[in-house]
PDB file of N, CA and C in Angstrom:
ATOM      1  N   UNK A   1       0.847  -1.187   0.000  1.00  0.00           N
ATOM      2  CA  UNK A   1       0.000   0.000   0.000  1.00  0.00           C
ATOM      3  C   UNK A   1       0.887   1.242   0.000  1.00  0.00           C
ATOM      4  N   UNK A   2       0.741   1.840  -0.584  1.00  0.00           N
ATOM      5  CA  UNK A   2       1.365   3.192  -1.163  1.00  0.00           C
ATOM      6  C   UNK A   2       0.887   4.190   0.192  1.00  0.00           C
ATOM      7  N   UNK A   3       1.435   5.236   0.971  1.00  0.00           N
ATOM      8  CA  UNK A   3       0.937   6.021   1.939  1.00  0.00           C
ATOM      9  C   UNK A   3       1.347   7.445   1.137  1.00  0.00           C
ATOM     10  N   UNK A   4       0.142   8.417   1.539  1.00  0.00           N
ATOM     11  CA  UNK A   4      -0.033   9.649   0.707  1.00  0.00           C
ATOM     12  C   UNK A   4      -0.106  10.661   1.933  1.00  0.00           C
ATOM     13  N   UNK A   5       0.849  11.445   2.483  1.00  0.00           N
ATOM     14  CA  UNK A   5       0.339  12.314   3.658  1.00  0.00           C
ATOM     15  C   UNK A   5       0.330  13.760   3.109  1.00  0.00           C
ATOM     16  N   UNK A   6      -1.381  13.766   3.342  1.00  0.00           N
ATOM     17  CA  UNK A   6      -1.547  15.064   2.607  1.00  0.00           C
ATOM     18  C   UNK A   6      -1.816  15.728   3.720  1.00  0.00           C
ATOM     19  N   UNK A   7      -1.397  15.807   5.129  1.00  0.00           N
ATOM     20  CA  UNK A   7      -1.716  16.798   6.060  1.00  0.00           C
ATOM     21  C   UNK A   7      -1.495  18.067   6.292  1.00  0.00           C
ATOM     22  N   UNK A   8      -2.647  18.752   6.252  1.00  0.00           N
ATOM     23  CA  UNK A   8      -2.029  20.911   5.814  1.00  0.00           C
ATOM     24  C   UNK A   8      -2.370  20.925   4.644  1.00  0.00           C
ATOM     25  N   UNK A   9      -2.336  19.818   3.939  1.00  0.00           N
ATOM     26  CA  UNK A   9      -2.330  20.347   2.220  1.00  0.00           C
ATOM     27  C   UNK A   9      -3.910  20.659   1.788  1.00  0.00           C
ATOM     28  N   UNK A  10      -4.415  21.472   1.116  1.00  0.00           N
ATOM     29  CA  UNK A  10      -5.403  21.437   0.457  1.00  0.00           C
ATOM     30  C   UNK A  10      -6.198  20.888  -1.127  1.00  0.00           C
ATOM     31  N   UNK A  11      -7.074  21.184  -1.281  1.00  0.00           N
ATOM     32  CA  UNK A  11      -7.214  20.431  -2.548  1.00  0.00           C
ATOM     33  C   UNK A  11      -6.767  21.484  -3.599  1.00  0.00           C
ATOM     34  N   UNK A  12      -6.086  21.168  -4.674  1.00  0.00           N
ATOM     35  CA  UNK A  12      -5.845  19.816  -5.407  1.00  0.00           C
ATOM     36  C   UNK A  12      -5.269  19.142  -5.230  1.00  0.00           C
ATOM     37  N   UNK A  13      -4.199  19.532  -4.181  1.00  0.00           N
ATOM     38  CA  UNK A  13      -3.062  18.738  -3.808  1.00  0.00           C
ATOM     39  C   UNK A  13      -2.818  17.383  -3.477  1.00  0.00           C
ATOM     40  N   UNK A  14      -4.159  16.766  -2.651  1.00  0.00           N
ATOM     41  CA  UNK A  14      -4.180  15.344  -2.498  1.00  0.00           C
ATOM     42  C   UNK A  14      -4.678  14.387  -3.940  1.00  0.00           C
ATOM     43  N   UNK A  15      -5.326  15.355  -4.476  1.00  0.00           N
ATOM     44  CA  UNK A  15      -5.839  14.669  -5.881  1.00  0.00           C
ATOM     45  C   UNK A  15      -4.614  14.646  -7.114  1.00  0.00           C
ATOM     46  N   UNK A  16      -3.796  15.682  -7.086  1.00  0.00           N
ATOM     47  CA  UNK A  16      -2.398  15.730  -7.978  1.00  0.00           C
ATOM     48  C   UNK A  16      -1.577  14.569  -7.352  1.00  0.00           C
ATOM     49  N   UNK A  17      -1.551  14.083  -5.827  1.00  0.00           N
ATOM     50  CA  UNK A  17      -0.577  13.343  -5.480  1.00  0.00           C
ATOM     51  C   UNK A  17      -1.340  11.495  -5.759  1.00  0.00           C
ATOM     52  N   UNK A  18      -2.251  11.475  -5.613  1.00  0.00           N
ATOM     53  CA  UNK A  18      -2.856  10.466  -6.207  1.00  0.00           C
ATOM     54  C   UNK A  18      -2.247  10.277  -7.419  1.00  0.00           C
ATOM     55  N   UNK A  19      -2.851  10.946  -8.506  1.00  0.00           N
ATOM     56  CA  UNK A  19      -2.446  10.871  -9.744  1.00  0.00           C
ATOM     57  C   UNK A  19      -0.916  10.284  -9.996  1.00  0.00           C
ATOM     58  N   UNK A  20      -0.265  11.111  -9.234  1.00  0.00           N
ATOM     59  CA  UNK A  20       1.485  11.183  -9.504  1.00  0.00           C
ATOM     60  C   UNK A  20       1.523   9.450  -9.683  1.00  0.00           C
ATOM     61  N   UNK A  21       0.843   8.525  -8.309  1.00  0.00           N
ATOM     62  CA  UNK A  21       1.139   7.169  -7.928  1.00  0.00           C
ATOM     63  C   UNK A  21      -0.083   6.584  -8.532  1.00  0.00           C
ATOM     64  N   UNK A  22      -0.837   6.962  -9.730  1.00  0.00           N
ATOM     65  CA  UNK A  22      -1.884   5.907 -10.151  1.00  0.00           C
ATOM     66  C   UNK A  22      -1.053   5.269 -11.464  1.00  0.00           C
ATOM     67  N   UNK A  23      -0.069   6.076 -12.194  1.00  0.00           N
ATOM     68  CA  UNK A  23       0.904   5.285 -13.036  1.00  0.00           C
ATOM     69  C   UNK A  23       1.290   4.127 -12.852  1.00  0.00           C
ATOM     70  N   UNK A  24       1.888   3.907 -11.400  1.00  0.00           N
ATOM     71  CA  UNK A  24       2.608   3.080 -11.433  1.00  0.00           C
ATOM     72  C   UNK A  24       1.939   1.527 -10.405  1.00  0.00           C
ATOM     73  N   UNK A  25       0.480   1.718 -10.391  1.00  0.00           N
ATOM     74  CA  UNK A  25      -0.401   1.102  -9.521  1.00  0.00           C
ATOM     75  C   UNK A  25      -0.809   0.081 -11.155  1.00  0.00           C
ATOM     76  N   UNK A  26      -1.108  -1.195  -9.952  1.00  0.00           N
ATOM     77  CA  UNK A  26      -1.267  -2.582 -10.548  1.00  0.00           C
ATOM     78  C   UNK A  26      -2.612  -2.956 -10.030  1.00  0.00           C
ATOM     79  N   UNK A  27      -3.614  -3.591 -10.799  1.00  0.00           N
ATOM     80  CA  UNK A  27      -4.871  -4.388 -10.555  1.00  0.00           C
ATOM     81  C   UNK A  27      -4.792  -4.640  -9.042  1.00  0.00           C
ATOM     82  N   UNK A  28      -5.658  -3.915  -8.051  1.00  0.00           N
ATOM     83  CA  UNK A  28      -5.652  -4.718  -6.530  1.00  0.00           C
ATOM     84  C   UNK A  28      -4.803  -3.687  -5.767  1.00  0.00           C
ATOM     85  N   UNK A  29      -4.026  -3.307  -6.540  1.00  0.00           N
ATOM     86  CA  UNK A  29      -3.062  -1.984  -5.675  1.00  0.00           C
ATOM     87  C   UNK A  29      -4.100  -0.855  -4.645  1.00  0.00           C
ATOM     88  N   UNK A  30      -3.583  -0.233  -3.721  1.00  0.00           N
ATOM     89  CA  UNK A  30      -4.048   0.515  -3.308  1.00  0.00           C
ATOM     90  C   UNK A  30      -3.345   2.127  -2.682  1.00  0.00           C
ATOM     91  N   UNK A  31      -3.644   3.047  -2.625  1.00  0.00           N
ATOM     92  CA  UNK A  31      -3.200   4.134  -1.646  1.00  0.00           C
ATOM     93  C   UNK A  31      -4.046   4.973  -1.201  1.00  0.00           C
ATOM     94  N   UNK A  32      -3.224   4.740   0.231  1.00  0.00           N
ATOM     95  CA  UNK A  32      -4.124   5.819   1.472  1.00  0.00           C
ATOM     96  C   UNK A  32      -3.475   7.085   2.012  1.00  0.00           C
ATOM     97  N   UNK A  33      -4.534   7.823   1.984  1.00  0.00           N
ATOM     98  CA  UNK A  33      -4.048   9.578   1.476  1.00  0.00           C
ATOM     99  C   UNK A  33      -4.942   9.861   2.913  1.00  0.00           C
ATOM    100  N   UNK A  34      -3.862  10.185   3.858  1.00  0.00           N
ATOM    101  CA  UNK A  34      -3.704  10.746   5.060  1.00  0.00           C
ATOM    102  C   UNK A  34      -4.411  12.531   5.392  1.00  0.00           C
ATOM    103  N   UNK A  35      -5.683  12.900   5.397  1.00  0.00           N
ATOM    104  CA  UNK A  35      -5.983  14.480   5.308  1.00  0.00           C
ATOM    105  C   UNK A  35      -6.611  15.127   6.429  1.00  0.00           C
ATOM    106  N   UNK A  36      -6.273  15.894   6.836  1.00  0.00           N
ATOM    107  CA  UNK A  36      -7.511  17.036   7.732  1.00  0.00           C
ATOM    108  C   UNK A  36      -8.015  18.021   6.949  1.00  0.00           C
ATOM    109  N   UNK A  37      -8.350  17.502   5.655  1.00  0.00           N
ATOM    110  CA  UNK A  37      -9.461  18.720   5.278  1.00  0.00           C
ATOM    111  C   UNK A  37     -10.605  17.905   4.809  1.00  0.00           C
ATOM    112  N   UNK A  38     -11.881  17.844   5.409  1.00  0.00           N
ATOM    113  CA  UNK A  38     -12.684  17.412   5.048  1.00  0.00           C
ATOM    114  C   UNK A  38     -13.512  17.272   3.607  1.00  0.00           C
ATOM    115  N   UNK A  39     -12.621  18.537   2.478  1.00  0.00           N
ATOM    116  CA  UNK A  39     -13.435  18.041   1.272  1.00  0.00           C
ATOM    117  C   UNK A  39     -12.638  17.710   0.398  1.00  0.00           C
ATOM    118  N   UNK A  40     -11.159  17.091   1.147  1.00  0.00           N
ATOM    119  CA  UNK A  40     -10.502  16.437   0.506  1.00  0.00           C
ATOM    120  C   UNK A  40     -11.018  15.109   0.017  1.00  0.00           C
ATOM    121  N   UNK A  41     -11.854  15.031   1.247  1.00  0.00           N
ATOM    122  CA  UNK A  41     -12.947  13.159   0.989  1.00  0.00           C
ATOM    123  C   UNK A  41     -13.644  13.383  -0.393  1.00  0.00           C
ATOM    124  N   UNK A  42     -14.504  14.367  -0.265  1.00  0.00           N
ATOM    125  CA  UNK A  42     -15.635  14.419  -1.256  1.00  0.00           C
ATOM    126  C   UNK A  42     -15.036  14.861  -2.742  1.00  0.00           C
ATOM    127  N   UNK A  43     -13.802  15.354  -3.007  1.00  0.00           N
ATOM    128  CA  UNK A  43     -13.122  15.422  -4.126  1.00  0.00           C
ATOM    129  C   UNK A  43     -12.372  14.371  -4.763  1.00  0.00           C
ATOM    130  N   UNK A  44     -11.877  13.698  -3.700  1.00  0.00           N
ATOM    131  CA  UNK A  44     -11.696  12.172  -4.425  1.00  0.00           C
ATOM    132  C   UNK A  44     -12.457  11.296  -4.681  1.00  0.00           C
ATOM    133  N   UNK A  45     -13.983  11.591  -4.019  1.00  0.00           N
ATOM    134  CA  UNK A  45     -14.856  10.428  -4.352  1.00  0.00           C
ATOM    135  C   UNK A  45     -15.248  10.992  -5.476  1.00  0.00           C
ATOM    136  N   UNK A  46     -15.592  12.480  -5.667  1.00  0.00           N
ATOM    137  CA  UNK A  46     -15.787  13.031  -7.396  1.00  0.00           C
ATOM    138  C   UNK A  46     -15.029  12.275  -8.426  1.00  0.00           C
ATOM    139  N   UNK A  47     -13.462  12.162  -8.094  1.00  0.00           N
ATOM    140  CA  UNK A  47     -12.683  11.888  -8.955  1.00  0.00           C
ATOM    141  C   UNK A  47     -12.946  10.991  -9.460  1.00  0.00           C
ATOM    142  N   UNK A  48     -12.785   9.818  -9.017  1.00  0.00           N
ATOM    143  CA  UNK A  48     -12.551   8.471  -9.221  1.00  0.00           C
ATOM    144  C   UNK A  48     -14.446   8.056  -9.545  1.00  0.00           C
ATOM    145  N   UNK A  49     -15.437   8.944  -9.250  1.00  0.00           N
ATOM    146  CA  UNK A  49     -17.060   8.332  -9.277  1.00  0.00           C
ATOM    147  C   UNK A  49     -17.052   7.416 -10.657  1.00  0.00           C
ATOM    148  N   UNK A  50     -16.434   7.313 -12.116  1.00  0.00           N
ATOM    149  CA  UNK A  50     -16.987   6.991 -12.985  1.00  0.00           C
ATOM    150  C   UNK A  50     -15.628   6.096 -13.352  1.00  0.00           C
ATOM    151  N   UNK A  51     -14.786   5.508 -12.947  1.00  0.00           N
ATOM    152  CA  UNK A  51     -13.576   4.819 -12.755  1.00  0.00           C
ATOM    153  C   UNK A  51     -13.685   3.665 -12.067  1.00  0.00           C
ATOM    154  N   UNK A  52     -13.120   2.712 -12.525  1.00  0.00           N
ATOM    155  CA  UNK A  52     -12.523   1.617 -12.033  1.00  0.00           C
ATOM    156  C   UNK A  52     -11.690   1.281 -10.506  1.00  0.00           C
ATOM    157  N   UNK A  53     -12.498   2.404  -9.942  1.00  0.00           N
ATOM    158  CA  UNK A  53     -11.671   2.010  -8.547  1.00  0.00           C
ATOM    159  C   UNK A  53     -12.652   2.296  -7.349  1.00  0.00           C
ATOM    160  N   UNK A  54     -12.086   1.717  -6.280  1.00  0.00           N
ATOM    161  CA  UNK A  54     -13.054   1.809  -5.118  1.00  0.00           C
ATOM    162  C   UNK A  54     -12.556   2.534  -4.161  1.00  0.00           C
ATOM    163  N   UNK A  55     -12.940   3.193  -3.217  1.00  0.00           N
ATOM    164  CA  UNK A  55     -13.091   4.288  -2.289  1.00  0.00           C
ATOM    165  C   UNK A  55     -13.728   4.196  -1.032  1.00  0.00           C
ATOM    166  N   UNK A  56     -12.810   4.279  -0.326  1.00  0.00           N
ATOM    167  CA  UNK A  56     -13.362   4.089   1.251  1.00  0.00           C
ATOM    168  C   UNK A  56     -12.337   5.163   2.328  1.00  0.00           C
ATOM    169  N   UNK A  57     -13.799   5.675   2.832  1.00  0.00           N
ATOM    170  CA  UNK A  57     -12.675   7.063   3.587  1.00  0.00           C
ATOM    171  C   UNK A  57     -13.267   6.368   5.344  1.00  0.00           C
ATOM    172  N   UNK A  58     -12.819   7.099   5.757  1.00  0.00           N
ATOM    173  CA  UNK A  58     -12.820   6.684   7.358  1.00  0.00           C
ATOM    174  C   UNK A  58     -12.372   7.766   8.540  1.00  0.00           C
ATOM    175  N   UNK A  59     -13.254   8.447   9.306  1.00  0.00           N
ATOM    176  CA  UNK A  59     -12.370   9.477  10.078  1.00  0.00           C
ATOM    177  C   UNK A  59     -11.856   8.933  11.427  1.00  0.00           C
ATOM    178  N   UNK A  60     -10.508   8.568  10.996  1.00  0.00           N
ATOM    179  CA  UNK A  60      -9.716   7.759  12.043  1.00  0.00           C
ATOM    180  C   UNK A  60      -9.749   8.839  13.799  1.00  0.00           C
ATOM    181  N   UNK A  61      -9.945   9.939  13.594  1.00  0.00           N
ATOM    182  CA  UNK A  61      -9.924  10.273  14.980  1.00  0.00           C
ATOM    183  C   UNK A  61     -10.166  12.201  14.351  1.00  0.00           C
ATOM    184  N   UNK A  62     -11.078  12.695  15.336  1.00  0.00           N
ATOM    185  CA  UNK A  62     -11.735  13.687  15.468  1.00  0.00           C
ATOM    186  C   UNK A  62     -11.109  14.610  14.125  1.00  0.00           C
ATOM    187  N   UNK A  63     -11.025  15.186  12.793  1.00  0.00           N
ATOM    188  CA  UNK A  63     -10.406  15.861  12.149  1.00  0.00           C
ATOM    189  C   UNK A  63      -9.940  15.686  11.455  1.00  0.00           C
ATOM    190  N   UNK A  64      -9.148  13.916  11.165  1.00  0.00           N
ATOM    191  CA  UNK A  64      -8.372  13.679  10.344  1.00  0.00           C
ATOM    192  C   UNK A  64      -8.785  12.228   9.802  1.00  0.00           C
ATOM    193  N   UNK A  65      -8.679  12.308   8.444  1.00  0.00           N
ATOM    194  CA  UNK A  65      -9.542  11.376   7.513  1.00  0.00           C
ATOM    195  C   UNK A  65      -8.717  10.188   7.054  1.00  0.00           C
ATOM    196  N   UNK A  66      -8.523   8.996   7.163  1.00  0.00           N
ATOM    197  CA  UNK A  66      -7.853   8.233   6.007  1.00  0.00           C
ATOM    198  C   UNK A  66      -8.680   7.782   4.661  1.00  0.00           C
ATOM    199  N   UNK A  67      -8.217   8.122   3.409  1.00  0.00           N
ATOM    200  CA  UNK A  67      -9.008   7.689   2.493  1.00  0.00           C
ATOM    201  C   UNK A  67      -8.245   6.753   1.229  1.00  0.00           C
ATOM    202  N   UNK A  68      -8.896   5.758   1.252  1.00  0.00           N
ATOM    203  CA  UNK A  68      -8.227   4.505   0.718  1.00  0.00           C
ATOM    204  C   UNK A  68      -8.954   3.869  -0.929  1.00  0.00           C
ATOM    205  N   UNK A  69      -7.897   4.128  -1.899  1.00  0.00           N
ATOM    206  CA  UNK A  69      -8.209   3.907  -3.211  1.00  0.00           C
ATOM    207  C   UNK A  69      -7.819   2.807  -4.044  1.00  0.00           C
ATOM    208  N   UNK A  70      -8.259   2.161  -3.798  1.00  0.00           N
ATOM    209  CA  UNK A  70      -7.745   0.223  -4.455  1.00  0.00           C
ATOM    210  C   UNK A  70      -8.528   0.290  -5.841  1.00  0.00           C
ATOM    211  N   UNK A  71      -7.539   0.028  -6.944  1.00  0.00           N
ATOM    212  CA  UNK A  71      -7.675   0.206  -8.245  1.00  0.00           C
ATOM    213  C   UNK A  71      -8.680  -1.566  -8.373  1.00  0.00           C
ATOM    214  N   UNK A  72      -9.030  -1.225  -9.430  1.00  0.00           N
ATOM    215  CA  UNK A  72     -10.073  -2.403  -9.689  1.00  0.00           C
ATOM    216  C   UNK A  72      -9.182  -3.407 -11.049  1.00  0.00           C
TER     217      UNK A  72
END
């Protein structure tokens, strides 16, 4: 699993750093993109809505989100 720490960063930034590591991602691969901005969630689920991949976010503790993208 690929780890993405986008903490402080805003959007686009977690969605450009995705990208950077979807090149080099294989069938089943995954990466989890570390954020405290809450519409960092809802911009990656935009992203990826009509794509081959699945999406699962989770707010691991009061503020800060893990969101996890396993290619199909």
């Amino acid at each position: 699993m690929i780890e993405v720490d986008c903490l402080g960063e805003i959007c686009p930034v977690p969605i450009i750093r995705i990208k950077e590591n979807l090149k080099s991602m294989k069938s089943g691969d995954s990466i989890k993109v570390v954020t405290d901005h809450s519409c960092t969630q809802q911009s990656v689920m935009d992203f990826f809505k009509n794509k081959k991949f699945k999406v699962q976010c989770e707010e691991v503790i009061n503020g800060v989100w893990e969101i996890t993208v396993i290619k199909g």
